[in-house]
N, C-alpha and C. Protein backbone atom coordinates (compact mmCIF):
# COMPACT_ATOMS: atom_id res chain seq x y z
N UNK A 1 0.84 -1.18 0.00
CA UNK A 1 0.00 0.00 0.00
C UNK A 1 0.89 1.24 0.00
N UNK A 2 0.52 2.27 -0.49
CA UNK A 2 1.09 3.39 -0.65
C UNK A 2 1.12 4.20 0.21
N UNK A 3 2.54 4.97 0.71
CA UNK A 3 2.53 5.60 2.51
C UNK A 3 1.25 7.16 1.58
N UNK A 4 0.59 7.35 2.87
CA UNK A 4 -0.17 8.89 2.26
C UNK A 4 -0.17 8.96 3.77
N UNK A 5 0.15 10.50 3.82
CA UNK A 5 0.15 11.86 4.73
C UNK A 5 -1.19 11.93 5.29
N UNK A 6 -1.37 12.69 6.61
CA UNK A 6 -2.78 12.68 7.24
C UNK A 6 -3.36 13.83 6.39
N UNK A 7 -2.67 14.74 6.29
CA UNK A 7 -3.30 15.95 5.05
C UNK A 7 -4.40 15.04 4.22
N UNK A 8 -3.31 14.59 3.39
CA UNK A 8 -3.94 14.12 1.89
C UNK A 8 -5.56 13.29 2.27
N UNK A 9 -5.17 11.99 3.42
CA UNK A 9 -6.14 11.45 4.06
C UNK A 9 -7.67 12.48 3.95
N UNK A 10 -7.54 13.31 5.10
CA UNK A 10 -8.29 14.17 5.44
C UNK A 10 -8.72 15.08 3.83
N UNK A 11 -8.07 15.45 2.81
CA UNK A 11 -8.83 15.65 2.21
C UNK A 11 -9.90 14.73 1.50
N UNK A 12 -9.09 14.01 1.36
CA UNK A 12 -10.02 12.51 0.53
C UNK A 12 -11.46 12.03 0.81
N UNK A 13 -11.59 12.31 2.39
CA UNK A 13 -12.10 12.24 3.34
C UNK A 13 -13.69 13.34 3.41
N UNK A 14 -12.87 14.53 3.26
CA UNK A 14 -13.57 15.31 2.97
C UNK A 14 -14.72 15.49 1.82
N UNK A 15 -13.94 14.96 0.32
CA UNK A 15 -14.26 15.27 -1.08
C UNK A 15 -15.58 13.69 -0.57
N UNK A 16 -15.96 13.06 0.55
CA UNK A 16 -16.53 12.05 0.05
C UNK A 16 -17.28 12.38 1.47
N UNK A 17 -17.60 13.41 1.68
CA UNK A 17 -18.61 14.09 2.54
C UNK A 17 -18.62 14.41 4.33
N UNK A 18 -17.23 13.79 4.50
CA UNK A 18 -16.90 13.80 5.84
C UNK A 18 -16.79 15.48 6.06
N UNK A 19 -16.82 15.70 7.34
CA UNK A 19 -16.98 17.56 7.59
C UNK A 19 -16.26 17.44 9.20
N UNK A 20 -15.10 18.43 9.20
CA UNK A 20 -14.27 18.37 9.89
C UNK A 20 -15.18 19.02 11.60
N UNK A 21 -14.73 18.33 12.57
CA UNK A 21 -15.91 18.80 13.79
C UNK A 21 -14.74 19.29 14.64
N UNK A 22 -13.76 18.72 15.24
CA UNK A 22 -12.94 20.04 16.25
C UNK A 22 -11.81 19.48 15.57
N UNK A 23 -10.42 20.02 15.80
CA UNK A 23 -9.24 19.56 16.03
C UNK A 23 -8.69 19.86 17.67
N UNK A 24 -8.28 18.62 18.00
CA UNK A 24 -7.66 18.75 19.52
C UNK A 24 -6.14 17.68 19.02
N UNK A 25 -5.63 18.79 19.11
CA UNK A 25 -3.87 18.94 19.08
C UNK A 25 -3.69 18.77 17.29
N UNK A 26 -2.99 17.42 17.14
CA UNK A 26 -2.57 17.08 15.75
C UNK A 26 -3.63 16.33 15.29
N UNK A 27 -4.71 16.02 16.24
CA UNK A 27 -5.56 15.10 15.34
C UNK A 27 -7.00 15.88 15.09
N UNK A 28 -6.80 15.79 13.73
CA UNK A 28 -8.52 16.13 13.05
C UNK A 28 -9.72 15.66 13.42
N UNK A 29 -10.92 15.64 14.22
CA UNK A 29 -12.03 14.98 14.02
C UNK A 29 -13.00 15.46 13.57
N UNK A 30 -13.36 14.10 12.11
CA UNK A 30 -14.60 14.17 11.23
C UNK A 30 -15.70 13.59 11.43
N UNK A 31 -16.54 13.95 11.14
CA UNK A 31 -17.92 13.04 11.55
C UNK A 31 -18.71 13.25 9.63
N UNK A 32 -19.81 12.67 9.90
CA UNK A 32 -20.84 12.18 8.91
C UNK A 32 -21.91 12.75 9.09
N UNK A 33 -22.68 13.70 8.83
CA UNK A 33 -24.07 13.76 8.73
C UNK A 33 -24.83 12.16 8.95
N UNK A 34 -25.98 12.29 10.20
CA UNK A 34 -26.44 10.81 10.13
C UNK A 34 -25.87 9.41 10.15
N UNK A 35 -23.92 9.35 10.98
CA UNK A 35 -23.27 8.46 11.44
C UNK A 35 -22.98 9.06 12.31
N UNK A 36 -22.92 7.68 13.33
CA UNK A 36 -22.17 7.95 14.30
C UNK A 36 -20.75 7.78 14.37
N UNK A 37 -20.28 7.41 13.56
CA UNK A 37 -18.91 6.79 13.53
C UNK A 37 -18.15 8.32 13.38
N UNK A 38 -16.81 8.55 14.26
CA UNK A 38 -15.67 9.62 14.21
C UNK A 38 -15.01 8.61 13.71
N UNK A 39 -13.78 9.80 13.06
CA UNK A 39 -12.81 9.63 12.17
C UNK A 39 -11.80 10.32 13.16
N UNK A 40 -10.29 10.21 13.78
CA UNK A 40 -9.15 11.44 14.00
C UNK A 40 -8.52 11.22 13.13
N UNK A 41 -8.16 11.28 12.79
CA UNK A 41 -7.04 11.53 11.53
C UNK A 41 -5.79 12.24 11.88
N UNK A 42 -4.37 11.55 12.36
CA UNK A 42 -3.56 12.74 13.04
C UNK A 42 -2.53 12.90 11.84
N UNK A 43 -2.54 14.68 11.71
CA UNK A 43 -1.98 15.28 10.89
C UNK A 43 -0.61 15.63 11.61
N UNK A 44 0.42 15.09 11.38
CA UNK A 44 1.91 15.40 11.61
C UNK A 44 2.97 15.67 10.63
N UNK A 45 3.50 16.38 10.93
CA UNK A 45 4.34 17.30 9.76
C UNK A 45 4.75 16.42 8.65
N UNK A 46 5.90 15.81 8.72
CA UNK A 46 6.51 15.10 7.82
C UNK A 46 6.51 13.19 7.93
N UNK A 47 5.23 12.77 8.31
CA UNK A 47 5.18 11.56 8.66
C UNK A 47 4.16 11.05 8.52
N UNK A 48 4.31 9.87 7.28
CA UNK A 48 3.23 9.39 6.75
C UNK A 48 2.31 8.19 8.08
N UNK A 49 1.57 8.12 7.75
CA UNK A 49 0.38 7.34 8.38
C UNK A 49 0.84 5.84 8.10
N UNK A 50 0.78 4.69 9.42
CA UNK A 50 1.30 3.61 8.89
C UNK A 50 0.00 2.86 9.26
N UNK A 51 0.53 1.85 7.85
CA UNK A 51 -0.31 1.02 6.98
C UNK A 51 -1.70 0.64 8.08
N UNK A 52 -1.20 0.03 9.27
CA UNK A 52 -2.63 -0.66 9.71
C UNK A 52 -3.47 0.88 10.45
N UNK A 53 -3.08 1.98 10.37
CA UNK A 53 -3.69 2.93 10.63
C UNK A 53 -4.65 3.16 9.50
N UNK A 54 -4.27 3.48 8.68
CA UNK A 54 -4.77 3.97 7.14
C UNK A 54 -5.99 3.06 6.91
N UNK A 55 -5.57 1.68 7.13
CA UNK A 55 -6.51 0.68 6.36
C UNK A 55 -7.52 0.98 7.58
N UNK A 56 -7.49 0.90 8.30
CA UNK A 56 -8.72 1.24 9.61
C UNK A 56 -9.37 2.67 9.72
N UNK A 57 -8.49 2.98 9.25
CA UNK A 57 -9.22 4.48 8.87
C UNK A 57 -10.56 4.51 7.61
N UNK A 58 -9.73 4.02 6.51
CA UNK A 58 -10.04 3.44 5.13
C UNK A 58 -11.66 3.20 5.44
N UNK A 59 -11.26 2.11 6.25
CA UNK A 59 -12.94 0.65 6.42
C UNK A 59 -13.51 1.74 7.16
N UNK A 60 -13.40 2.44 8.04
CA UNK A 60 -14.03 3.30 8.97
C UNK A 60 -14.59 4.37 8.25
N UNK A 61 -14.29 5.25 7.17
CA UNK A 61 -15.34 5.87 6.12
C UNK A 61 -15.65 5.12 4.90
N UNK A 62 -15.97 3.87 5.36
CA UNK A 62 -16.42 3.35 4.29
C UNK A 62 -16.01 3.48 3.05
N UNK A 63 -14.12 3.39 2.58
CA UNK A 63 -13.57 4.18 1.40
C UNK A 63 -12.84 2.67 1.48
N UNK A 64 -12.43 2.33 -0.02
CA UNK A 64 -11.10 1.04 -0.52
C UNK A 64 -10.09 1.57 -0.59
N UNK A 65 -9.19 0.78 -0.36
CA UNK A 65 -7.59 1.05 -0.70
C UNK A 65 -7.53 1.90 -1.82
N UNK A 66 -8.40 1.66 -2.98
CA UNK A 66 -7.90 2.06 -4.72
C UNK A 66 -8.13 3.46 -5.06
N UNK A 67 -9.25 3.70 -3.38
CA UNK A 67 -9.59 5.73 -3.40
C UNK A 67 -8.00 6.00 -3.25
N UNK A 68 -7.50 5.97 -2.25
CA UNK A 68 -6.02 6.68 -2.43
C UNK A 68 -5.44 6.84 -3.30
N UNK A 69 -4.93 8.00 -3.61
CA UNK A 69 -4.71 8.40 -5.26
C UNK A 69 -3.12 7.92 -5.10
């Protein structure tokens, strides 16, 4: 799988209807209109997101590996 940045994440995230609700410290939290399920997403400078993070992230907005550009 391909390393991707919490940035990039979080936009991806976004473009597929997630809407950003607070940030507390480095991590983003998104929610869903009509889910309950949160997303954090931690955005850190120069350090990609590792793999079993991503993929749990992934299944958790309901997005596949093959969305990551």
């Amino acid at each position: 799988m391909k390393s991707v940045f919490g940035k990039d994440l979080a936009r991806l995230v976004e473009k597929h209807g997630w809407q950003l609700l607070r940030v507390h410290g480095s991590h983003h939290i998104y929610g869903k209109p009509g889910s309950i399920v949160r997303l954090s997403i931690p955005i850190h400078a120069n350090k990609p997101l590792k793999t079993g993070l991503l993929r749990h992230l992934l299944k958790m907005a309901g997005l596949q590996e093959t969305d990551v550009e």
